[in-house]
PDB file of N, CA and C in Angstrom:
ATOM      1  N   UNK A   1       0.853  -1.170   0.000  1.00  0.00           N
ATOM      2  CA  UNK A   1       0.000   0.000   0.000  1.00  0.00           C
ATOM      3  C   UNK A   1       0.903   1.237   0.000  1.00  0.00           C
ATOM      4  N   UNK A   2       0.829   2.011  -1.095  1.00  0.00           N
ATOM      5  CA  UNK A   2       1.517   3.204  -1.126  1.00  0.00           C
ATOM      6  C   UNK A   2       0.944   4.410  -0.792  1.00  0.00           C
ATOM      7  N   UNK A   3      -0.282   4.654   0.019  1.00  0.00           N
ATOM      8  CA  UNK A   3      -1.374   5.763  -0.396  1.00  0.00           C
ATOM      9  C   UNK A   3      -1.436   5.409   0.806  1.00  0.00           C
ATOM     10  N   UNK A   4      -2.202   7.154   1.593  1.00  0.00           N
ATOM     11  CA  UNK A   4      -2.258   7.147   3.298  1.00  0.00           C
ATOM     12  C   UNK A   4      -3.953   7.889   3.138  1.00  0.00           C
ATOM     13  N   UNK A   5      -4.263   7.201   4.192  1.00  0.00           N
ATOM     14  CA  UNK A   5      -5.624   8.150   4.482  1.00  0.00           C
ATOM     15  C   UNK A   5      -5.795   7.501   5.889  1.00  0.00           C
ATOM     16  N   UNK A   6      -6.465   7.801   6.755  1.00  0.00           N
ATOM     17  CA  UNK A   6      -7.242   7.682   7.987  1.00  0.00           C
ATOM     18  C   UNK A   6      -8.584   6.664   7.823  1.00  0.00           C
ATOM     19  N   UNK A   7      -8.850   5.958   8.871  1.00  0.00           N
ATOM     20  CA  UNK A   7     -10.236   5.265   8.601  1.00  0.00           C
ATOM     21  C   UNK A   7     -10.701   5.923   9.663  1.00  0.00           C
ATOM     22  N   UNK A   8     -12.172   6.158  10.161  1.00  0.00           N
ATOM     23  CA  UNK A   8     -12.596   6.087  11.158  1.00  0.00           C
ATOM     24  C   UNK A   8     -14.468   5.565  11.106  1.00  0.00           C
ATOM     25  N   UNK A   9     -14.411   5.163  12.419  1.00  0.00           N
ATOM     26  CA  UNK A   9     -15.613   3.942  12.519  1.00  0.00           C
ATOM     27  C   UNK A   9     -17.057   4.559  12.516  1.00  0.00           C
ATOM     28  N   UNK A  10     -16.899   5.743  12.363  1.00  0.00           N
ATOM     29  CA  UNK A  10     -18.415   6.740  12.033  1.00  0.00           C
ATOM     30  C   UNK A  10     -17.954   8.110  12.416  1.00  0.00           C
ATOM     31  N   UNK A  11     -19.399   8.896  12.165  1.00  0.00           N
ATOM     32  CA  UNK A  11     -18.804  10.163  12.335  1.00  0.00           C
ATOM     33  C   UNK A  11     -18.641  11.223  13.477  1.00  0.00           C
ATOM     34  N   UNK A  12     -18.897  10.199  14.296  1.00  0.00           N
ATOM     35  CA  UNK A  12     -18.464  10.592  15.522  1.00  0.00           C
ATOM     36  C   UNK A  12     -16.926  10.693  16.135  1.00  0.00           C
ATOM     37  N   UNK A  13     -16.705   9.431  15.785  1.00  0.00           N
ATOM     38  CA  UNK A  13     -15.139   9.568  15.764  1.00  0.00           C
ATOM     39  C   UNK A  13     -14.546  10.502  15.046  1.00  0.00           C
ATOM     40  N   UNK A  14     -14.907  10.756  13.623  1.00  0.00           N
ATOM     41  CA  UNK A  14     -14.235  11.902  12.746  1.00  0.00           C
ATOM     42  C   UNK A  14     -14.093  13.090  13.583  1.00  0.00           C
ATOM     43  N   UNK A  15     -15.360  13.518  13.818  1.00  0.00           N
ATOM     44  CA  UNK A  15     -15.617  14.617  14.302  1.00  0.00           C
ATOM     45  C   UNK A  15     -14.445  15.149  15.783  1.00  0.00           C
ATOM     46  N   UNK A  16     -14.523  14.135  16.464  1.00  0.00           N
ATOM     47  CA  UNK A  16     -13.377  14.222  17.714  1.00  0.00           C
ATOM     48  C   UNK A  16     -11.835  14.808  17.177  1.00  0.00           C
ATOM     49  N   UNK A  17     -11.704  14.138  15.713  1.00  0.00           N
ATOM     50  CA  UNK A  17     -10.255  14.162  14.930  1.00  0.00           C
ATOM     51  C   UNK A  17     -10.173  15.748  14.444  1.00  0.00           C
ATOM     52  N   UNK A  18     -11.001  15.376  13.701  1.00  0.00           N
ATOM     53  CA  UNK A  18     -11.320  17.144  12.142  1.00  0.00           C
ATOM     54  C   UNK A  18     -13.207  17.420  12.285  1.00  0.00           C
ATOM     55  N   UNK A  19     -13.206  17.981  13.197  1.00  0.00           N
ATOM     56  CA  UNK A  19     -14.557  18.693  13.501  1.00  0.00           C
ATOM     57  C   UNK A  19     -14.992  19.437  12.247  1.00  0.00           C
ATOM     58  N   UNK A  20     -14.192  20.105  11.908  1.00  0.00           N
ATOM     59  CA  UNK A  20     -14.282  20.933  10.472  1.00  0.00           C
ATOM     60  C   UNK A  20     -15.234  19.883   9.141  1.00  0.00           C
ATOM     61  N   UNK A  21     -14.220  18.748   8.751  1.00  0.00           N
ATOM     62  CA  UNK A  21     -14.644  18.311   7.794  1.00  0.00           C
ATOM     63  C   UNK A  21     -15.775  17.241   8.407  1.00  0.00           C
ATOM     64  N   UNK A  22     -16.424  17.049   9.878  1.00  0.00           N
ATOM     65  CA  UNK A  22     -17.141  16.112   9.977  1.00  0.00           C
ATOM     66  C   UNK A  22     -18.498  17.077  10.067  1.00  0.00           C
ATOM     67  N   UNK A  23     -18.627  18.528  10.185  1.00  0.00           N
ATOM     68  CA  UNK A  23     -19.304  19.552   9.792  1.00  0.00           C
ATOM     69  C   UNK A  23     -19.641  19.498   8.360  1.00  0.00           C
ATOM     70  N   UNK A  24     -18.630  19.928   7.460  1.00  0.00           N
ATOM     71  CA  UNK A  24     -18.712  20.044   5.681  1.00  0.00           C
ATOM     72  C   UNK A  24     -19.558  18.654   5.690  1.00  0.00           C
ATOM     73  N   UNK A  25     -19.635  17.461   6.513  1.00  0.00           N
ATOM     74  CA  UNK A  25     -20.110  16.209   5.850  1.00  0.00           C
ATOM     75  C   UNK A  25     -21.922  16.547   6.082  1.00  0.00           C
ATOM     76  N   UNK A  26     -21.802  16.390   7.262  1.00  0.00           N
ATOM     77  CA  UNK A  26     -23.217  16.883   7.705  1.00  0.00           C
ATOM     78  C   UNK A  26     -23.899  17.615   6.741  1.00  0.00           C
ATOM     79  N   UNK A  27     -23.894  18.638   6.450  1.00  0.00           N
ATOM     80  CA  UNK A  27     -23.994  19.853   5.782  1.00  0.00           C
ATOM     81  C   UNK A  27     -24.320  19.106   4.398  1.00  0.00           C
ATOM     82  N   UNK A  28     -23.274  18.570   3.704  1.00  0.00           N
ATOM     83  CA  UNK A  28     -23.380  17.549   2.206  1.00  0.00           C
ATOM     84  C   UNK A  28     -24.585  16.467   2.277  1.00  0.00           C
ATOM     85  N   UNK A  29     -24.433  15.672   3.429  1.00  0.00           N
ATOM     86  CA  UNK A  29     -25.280  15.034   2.859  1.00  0.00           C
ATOM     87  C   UNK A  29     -26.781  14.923   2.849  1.00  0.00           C
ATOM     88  N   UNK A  30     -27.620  14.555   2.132  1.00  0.00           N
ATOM     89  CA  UNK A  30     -28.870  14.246   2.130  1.00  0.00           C
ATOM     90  C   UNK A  30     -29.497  13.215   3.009  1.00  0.00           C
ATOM     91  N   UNK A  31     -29.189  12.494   3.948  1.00  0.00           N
ATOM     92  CA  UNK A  31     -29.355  11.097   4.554  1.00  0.00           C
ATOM     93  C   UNK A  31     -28.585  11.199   5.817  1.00  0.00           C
ATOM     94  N   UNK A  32     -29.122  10.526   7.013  1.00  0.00           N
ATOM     95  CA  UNK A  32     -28.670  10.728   8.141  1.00  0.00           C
ATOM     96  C   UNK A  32     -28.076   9.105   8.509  1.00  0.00           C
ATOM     97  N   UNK A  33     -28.379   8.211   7.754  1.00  0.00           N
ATOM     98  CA  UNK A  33     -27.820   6.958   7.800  1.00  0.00           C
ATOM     99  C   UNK A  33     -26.189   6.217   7.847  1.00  0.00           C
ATOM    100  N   UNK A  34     -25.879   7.233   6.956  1.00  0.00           N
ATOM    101  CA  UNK A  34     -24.395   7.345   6.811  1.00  0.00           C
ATOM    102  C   UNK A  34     -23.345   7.301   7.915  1.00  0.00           C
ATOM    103  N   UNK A  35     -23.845   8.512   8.874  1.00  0.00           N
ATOM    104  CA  UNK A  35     -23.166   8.338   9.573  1.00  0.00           C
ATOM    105  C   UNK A  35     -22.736   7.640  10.900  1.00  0.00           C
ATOM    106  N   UNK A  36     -22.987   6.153  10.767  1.00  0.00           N
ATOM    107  CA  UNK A  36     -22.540   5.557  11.293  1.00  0.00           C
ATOM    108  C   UNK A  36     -21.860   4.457  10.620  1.00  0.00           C
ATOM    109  N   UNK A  37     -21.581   4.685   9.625  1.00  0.00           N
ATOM    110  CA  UNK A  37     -20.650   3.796   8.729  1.00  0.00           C
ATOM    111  C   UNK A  37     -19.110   4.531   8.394  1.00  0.00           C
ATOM    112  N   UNK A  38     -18.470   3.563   8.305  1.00  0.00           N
ATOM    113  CA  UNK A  38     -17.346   3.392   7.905  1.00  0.00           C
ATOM    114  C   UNK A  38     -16.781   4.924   7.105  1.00  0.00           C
ATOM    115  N   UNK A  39     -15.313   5.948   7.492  1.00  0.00           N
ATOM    116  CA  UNK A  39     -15.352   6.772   6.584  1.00  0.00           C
ATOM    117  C   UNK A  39     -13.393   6.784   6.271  1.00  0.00           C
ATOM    118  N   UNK A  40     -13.560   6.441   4.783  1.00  0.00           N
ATOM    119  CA  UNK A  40     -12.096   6.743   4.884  1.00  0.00           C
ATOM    120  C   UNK A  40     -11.467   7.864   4.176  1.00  0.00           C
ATOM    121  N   UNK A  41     -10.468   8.926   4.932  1.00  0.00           N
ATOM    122  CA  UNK A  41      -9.927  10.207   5.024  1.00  0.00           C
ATOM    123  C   UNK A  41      -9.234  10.312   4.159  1.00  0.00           C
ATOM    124  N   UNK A  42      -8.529  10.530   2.681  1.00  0.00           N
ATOM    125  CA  UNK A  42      -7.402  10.918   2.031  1.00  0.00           C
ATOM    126  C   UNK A  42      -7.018  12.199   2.435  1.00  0.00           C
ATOM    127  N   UNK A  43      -6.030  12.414   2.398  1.00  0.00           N
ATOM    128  CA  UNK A  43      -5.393  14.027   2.690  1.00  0.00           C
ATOM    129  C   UNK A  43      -5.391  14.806   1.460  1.00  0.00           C
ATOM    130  N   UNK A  44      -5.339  14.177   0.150  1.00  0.00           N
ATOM    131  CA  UNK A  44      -5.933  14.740  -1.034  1.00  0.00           C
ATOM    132  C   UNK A  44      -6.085  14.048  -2.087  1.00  0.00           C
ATOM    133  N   UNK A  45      -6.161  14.248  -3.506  1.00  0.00           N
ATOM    134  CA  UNK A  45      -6.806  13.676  -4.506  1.00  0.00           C
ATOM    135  C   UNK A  45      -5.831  12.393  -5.187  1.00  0.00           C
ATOM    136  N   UNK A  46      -4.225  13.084  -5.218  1.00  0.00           N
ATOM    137  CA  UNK A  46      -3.505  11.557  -5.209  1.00  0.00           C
ATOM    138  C   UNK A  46      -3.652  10.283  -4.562  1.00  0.00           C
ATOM    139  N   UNK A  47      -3.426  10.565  -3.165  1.00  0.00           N
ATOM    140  CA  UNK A  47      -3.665   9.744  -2.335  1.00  0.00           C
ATOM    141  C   UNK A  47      -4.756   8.700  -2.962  1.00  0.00           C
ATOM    142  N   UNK A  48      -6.390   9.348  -2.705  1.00  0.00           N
ATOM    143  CA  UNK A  48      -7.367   9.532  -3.401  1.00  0.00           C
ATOM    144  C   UNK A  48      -6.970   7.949  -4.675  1.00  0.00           C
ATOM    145  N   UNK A  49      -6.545   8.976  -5.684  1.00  0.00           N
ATOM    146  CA  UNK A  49      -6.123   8.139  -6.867  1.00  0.00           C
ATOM    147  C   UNK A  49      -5.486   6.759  -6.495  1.00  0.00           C
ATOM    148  N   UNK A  50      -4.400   6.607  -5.947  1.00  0.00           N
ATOM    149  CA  UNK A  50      -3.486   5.765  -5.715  1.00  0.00           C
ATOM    150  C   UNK A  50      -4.453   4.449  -4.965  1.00  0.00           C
ATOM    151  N   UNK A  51      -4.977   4.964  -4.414  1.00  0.00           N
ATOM    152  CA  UNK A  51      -6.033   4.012  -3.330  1.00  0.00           C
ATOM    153  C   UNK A  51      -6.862   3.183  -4.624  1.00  0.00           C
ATOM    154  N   UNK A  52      -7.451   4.277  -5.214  1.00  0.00           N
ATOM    155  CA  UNK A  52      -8.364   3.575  -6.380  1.00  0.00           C
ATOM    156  C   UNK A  52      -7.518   2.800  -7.137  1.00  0.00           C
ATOM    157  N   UNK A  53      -6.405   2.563  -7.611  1.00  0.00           N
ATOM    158  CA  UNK A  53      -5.908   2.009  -8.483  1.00  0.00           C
ATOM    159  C   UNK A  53      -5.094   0.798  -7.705  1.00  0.00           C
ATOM    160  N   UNK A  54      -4.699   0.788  -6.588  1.00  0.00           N
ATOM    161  CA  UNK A  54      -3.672  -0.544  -5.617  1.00  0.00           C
ATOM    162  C   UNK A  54      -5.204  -0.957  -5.009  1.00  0.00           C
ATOM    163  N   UNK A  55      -6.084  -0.859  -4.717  1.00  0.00           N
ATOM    164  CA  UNK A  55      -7.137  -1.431  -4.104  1.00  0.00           C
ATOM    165  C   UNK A  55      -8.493  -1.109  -4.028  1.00  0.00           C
ATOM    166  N   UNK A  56      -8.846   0.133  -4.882  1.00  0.00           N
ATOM    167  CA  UNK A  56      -9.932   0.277  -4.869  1.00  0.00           C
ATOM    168  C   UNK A  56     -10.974  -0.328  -5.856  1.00  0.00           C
ATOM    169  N   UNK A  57     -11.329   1.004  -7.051  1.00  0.00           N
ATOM    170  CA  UNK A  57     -12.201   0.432  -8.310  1.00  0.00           C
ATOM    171  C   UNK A  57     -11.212  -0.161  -9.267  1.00  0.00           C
ATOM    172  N   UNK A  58     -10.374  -0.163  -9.683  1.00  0.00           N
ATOM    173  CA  UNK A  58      -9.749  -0.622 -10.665  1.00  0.00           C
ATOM    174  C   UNK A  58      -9.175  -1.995 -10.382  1.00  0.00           C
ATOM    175  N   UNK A  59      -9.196  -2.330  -9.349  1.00  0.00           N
ATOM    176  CA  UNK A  59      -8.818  -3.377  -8.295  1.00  0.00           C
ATOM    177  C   UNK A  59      -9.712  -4.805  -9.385  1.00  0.00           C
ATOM    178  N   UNK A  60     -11.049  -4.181  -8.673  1.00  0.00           N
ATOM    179  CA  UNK A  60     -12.497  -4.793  -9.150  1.00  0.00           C
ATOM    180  C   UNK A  60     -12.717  -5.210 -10.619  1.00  0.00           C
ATOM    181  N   UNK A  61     -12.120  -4.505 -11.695  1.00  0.00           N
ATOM    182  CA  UNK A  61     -11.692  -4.753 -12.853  1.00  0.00           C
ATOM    183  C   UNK A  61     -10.368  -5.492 -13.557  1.00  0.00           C
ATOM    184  N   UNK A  62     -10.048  -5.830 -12.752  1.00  0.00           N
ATOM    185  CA  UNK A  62      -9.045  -6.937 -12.906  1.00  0.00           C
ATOM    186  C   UNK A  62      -7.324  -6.132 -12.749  1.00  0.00           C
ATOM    187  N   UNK A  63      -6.965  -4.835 -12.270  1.00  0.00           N
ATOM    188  CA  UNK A  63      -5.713  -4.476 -12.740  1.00  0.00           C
ATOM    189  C   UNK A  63      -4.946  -4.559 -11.236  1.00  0.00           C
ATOM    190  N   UNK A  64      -3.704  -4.596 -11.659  1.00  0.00           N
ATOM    191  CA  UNK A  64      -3.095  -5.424  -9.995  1.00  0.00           C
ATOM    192  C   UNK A  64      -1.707  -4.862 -10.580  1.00  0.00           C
ATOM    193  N   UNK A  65      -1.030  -4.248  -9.345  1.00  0.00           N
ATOM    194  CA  UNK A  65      -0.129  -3.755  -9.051  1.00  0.00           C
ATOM    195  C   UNK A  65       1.350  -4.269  -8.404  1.00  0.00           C
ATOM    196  N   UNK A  66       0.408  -5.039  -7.432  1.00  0.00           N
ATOM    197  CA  UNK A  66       1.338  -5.877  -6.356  1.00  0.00           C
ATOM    198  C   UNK A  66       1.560  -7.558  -6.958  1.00  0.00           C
ATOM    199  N   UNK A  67       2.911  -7.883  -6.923  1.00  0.00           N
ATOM    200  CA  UNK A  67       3.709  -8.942  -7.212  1.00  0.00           C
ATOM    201  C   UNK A  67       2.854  -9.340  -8.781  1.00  0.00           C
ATOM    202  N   UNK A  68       2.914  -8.446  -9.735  1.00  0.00           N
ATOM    203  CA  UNK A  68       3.042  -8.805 -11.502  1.00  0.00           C
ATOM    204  C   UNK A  68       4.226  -8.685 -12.119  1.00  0.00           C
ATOM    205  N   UNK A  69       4.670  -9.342 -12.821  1.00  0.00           N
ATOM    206  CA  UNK A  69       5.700  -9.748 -13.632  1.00  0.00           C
ATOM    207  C   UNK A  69       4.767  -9.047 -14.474  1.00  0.00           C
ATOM    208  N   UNK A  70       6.021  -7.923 -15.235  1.00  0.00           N
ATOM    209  CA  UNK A  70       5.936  -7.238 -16.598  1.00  0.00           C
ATOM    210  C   UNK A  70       6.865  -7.403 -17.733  1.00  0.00           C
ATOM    211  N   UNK A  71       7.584  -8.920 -17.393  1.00  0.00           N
ATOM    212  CA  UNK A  71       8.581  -9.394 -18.066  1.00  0.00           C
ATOM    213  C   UNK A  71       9.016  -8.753 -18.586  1.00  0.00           C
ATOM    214  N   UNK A  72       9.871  -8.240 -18.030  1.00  0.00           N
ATOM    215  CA  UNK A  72      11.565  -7.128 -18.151  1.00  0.00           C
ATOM    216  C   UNK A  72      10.908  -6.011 -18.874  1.00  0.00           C
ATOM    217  N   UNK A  73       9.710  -5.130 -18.736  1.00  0.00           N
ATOM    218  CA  UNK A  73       9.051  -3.982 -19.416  1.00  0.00           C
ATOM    219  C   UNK A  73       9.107  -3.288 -18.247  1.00  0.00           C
ATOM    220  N   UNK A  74       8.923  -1.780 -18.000  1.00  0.00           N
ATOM    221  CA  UNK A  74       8.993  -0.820 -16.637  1.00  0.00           C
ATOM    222  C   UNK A  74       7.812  -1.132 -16.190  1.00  0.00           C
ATOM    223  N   UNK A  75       7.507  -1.225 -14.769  1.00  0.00           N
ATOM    224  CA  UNK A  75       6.114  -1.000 -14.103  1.00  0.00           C
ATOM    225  C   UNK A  75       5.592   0.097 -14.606  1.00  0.00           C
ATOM    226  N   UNK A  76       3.781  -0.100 -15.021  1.00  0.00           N
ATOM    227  CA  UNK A  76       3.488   1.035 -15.843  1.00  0.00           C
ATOM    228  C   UNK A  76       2.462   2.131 -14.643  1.00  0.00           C
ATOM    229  N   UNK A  77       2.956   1.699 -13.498  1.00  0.00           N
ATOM    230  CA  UNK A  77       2.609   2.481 -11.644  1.00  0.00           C
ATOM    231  C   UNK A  77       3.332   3.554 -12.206  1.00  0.00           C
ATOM    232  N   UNK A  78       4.548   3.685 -12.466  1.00  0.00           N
ATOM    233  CA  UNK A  78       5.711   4.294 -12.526  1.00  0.00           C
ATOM    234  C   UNK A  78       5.686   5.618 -13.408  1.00  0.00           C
ATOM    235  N   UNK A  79       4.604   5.480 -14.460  1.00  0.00           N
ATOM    236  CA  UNK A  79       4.480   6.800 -15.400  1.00  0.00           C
ATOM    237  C   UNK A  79       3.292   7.139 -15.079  1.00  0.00           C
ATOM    238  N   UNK A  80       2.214   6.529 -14.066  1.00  0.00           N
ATOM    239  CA  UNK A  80       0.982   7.680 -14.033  1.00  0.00           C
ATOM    240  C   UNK A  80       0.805   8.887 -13.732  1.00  0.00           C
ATOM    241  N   UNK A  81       0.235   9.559 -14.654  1.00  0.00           N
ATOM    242  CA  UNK A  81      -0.339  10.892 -13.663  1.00  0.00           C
ATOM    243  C   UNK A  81      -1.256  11.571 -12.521  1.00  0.00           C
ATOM    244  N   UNK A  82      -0.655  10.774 -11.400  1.00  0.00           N
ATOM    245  CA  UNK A  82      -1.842  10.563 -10.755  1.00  0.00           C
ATOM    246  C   UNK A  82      -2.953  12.100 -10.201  1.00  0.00           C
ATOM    247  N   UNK A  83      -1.714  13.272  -9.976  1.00  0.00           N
ATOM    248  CA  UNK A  83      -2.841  14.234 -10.195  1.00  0.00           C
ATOM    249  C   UNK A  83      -4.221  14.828 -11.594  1.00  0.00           C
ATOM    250  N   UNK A  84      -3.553  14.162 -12.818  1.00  0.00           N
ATOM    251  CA  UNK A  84      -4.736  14.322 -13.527  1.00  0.00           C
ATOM    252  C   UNK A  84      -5.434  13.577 -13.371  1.00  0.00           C
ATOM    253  N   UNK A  85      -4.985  11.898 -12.997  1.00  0.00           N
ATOM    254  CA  UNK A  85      -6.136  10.856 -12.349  1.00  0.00           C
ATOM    255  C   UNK A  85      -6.971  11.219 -11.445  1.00  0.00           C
ATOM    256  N   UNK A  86      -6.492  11.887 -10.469  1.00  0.00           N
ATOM    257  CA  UNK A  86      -7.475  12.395  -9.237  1.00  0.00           C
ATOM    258  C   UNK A  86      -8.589  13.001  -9.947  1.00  0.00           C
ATOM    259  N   UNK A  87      -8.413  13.831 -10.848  1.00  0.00           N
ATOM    260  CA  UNK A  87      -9.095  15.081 -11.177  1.00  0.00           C
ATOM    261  C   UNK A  87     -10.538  14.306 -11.830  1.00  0.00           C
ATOM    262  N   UNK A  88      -9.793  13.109 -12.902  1.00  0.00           N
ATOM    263  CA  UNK A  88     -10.918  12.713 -13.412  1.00  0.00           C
ATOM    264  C   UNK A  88     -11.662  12.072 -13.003  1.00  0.00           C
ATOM    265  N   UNK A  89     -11.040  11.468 -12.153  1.00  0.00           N
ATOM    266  CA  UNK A  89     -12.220  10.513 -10.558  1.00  0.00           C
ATOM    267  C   UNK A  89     -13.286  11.436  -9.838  1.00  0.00           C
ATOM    268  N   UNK A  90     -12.590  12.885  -9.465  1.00  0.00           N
ATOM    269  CA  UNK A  90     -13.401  13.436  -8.947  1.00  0.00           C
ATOM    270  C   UNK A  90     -14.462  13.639 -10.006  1.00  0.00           C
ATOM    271  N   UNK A  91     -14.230  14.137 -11.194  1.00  0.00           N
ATOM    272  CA  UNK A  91     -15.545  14.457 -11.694  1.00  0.00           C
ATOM    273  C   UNK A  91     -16.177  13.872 -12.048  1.00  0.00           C
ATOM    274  N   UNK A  92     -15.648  12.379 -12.434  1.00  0.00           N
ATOM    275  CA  UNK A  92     -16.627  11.327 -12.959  1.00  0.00           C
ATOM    276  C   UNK A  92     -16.987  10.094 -11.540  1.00  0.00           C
ATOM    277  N   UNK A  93     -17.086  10.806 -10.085  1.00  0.00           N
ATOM    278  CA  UNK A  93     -17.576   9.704  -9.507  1.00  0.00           C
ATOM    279  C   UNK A  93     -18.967   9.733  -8.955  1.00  0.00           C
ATOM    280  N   UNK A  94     -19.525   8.735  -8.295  1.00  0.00           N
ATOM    281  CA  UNK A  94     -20.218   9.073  -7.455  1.00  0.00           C
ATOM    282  C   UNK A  94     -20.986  10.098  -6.306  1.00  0.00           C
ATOM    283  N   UNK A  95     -21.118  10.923  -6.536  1.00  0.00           N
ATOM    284  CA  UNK A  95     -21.374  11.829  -5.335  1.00  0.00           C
ATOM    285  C   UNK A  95     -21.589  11.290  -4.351  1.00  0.00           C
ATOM    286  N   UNK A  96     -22.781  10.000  -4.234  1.00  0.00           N
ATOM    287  CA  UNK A  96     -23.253  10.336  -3.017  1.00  0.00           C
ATOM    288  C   UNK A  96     -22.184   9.147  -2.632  1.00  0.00           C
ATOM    289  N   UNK A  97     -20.954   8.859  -2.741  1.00  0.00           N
ATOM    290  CA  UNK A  97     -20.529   7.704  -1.755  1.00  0.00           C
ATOM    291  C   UNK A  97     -18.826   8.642  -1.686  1.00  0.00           C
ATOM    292  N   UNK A  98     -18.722   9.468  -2.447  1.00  0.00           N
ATOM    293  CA  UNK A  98     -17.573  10.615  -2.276  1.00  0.00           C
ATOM    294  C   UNK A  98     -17.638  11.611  -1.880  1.00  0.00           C
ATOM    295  N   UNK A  99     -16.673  12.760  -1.341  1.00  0.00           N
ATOM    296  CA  UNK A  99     -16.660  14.422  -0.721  1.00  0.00           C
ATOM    297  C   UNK A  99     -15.562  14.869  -0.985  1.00  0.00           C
ATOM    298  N   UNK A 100     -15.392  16.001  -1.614  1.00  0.00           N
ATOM    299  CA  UNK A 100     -14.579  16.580  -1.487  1.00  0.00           C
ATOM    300  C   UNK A 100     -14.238  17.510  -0.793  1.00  0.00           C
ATOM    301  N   UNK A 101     -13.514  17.668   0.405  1.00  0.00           N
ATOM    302  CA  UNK A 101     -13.526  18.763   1.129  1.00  0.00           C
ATOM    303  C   UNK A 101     -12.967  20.032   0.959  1.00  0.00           C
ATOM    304  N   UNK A 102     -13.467  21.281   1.293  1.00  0.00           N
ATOM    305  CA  UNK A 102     -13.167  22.671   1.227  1.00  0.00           C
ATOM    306  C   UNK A 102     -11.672  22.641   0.900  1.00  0.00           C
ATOM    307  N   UNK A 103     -10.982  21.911   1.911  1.00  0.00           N
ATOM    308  CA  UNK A 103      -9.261  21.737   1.977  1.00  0.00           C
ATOM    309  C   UNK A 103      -9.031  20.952   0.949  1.00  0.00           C
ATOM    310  N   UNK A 104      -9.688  20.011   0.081  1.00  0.00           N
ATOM    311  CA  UNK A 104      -9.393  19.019  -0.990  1.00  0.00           C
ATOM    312  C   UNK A 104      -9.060  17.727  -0.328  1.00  0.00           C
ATOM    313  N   UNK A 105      -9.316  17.637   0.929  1.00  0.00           N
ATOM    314  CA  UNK A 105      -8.915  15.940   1.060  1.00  0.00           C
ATOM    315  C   UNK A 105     -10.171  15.277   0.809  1.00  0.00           C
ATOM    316  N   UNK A 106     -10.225  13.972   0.633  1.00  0.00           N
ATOM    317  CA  UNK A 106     -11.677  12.871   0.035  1.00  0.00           C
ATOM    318  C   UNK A 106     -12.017  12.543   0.857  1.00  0.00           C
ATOM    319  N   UNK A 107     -13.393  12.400   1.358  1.00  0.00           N
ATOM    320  CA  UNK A 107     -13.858  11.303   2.206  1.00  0.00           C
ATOM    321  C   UNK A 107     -14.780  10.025   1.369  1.00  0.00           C
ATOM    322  N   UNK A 108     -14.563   9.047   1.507  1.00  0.00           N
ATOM    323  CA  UNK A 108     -15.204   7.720   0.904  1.00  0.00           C
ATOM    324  C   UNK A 108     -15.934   6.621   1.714  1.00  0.00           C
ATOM    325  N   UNK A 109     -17.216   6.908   1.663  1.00  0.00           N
ATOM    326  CA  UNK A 109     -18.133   5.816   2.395  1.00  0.00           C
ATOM    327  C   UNK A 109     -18.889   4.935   1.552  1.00  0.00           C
ATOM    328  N   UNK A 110     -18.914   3.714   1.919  1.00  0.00           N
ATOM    329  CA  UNK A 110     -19.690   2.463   1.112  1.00  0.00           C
ATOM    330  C   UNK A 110     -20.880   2.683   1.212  1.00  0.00           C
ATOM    331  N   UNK A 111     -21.795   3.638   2.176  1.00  0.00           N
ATOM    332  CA  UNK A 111     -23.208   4.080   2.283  1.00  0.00           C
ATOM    333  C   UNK A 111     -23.218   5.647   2.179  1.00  0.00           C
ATOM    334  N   UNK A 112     -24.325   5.469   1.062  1.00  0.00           N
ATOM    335  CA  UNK A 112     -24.365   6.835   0.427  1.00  0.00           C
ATOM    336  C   UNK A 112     -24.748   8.012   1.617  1.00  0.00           C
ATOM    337  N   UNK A 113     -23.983   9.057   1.359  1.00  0.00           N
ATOM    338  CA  UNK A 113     -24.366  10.025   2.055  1.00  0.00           C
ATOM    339  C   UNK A 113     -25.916  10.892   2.275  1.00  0.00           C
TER     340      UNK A 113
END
């Protein structure tokens, strides 16, 4: 795992951490269900990216990072762009299971906001 973010076990806990962004969440979402599920923190949109691609959606589509033989070709980890990746995740995802915060870090819950 090359990518850092925070988990925390609802938004109560968040809130104890970054009051700020467990406010911006409140505020976002439409549904009060959410928050007691699962929320995980990127510090920003790489991060973000990197997550999606070593274990997130791209995971799910068959692409794998960890222990592939590219028989003597460069790891192709190695040339992404992951800030234009971020960019296009953000605009092409989900709303209600993504956030982007004021500061730009992500929050990502499996139950829609």
């Amino acid at each position: 795992m090359s990518y850092e973010y925070e988990s925390y076990n609802n938004l109560n806990q968040l809130k104890k951490i970054d009051p700020k962004l467990a406010d911006e969440l409140v505020w976002y979402a439409w549904n009060k269900e959410w928050k007691n599920e699962n929320l995980m923190v990127f510090p920003n949109g790489v991060e973000f990216a990197k997550y999606e691609l070593e274990d997130g959606w791209y995971v799910g589509i068959g692409l794998k990072k960890e222990n592939t033989d590219y028989r003597g070709a460069p790891n192709p980890f190695n040339y992404i762009d992951y800030e234009r990746l971020a960019n296009d995740l953000i605009e092409s995802w989900d709303r209600s299971l993504h956030y982007e915060s004021n500061e730009g870090k992500i929050v990502l819950t499996s139950y829609r906001f």
